[in-house]
N, C-alpha and C. Protein backbone atom coordinates (compact mmCIF):
# COMPACT_ATOMS: atom_id res chain seq x y z
N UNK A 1 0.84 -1.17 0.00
CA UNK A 1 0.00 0.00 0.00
C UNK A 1 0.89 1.24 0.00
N UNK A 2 0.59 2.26 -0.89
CA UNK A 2 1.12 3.60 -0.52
C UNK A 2 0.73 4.80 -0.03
N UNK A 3 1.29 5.46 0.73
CA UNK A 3 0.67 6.25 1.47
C UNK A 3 1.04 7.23 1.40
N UNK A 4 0.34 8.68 1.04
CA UNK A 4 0.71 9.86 0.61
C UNK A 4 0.52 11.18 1.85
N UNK A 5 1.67 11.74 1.93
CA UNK A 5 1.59 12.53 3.49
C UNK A 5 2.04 14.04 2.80
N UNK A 6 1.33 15.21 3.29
CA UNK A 6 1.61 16.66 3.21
C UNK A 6 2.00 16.79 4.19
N UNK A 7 3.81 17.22 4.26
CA UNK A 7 4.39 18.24 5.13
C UNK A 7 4.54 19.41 4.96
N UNK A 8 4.57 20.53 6.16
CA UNK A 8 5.17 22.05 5.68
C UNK A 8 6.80 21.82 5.56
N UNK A 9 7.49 22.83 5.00
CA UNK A 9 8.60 23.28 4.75
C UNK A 9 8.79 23.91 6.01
N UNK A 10 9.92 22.80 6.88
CA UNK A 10 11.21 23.59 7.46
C UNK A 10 11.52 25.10 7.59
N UNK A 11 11.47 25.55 8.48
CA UNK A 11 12.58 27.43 8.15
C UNK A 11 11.58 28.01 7.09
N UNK A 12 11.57 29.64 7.88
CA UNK A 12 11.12 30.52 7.09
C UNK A 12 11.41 30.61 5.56
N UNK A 13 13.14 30.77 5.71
CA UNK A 13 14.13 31.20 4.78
C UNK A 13 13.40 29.60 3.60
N UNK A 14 13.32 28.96 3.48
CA UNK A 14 13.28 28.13 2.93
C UNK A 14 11.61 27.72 2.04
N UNK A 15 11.04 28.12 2.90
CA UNK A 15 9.56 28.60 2.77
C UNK A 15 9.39 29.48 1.61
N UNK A 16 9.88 30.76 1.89
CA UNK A 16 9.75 32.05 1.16
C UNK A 16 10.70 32.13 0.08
N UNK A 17 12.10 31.36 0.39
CA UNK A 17 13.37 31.76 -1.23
C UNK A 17 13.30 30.47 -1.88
N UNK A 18 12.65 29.35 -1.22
CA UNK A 18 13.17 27.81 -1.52
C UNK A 18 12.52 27.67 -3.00
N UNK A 19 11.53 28.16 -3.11
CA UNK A 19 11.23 28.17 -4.68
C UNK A 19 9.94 27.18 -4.87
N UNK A 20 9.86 26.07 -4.13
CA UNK A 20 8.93 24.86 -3.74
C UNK A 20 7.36 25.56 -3.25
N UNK A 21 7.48 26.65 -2.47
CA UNK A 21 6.54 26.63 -2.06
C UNK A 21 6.31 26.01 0.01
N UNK A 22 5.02 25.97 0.05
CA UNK A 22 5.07 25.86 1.72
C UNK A 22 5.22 24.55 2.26
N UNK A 23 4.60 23.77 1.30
CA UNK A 23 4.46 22.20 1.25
C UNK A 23 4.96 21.35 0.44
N UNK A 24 5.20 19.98 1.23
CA UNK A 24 5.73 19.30 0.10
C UNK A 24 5.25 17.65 0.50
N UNK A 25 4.83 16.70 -0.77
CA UNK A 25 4.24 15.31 -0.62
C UNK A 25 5.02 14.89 -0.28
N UNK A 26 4.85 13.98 0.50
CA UNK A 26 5.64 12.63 1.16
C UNK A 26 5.25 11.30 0.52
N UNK A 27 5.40 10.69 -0.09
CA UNK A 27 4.89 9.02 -0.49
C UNK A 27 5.79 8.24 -0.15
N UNK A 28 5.47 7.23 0.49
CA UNK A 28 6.03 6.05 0.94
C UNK A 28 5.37 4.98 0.77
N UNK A 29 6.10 3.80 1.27
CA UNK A 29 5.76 2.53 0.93
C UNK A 29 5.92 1.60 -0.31
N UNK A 30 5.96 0.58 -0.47
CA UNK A 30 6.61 -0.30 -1.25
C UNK A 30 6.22 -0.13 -3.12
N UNK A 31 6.31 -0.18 -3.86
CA UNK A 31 5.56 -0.07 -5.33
C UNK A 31 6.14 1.14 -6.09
N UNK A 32 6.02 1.43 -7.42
CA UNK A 32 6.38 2.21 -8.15
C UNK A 32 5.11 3.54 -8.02
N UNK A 33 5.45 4.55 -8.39
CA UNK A 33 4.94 6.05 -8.03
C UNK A 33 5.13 6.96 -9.85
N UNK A 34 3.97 7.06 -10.38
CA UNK A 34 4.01 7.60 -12.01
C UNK A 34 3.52 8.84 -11.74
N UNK A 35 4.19 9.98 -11.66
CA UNK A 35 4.07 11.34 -12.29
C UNK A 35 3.97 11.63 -13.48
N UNK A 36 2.73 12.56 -13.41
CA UNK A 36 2.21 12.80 -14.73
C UNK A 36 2.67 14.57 -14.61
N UNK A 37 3.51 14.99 -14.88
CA UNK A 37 3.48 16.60 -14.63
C UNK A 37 3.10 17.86 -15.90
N UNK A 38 3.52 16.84 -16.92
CA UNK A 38 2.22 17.59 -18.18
C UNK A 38 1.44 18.40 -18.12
N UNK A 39 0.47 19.33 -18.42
CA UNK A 39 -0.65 19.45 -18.84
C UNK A 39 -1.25 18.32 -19.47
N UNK A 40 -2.85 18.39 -18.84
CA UNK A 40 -3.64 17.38 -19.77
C UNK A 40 -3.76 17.63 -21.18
N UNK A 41 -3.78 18.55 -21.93
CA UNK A 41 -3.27 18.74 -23.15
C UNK A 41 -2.25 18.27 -23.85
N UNK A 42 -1.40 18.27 -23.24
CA UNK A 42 0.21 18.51 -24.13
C UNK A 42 0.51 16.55 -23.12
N UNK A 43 -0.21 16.04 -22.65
CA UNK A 43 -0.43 14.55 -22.34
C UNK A 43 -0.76 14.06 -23.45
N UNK A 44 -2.05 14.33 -23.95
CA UNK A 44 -3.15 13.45 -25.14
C UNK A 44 -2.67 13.68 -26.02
N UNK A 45 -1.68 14.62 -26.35
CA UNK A 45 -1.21 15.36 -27.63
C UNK A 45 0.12 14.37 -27.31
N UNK A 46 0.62 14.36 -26.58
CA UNK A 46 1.86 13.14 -26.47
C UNK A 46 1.67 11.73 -26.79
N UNK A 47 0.38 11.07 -26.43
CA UNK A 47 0.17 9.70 -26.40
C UNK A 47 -0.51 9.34 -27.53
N UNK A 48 -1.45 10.56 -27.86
CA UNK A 48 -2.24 10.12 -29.19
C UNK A 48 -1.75 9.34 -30.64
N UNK A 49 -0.43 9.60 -30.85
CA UNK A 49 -0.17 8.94 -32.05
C UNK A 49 0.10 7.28 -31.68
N UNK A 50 -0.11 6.90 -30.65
CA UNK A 50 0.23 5.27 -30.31
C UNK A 50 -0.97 5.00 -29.60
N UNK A 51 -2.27 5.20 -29.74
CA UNK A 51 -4.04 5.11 -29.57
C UNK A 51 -4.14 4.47 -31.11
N UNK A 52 -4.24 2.83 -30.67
CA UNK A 52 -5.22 2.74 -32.09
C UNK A 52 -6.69 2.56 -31.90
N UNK A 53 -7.40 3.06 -32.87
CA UNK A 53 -8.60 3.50 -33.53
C UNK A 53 -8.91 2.63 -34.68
N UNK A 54 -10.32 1.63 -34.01
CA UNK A 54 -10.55 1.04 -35.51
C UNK A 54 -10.14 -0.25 -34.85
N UNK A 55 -9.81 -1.16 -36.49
CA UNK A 55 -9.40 -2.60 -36.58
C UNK A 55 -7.81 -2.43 -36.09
């Protein structure tokens, strides 16, 4: 099973210059983890030519 955890960011300084933002996911546990960081656009527009359609 995997289990997905929101922490805050450590230190002000790190918060505000770190570039990340306030939070950050935690996932753990055993199994592979697929990021999709795309746009859903520029996804379908990636995969579409290997979708077959038809016979």
């Amino acid at each position: 099973m995997i289990f997905v955890d929101i922490e805050t960011v450590k230190g002000i300084g790190n918060a505000l210059l770190g570039g990340e933002g306030l939070f950050n996911t935690k996932v753990t546990g055993p199994g592979k983890i697929w990021l999709q960081t795309m746009p859903a656009v520029a996804l379908v527009g990636a995969i579409q030519p290997y979708i077959v359609i038809g016979n």
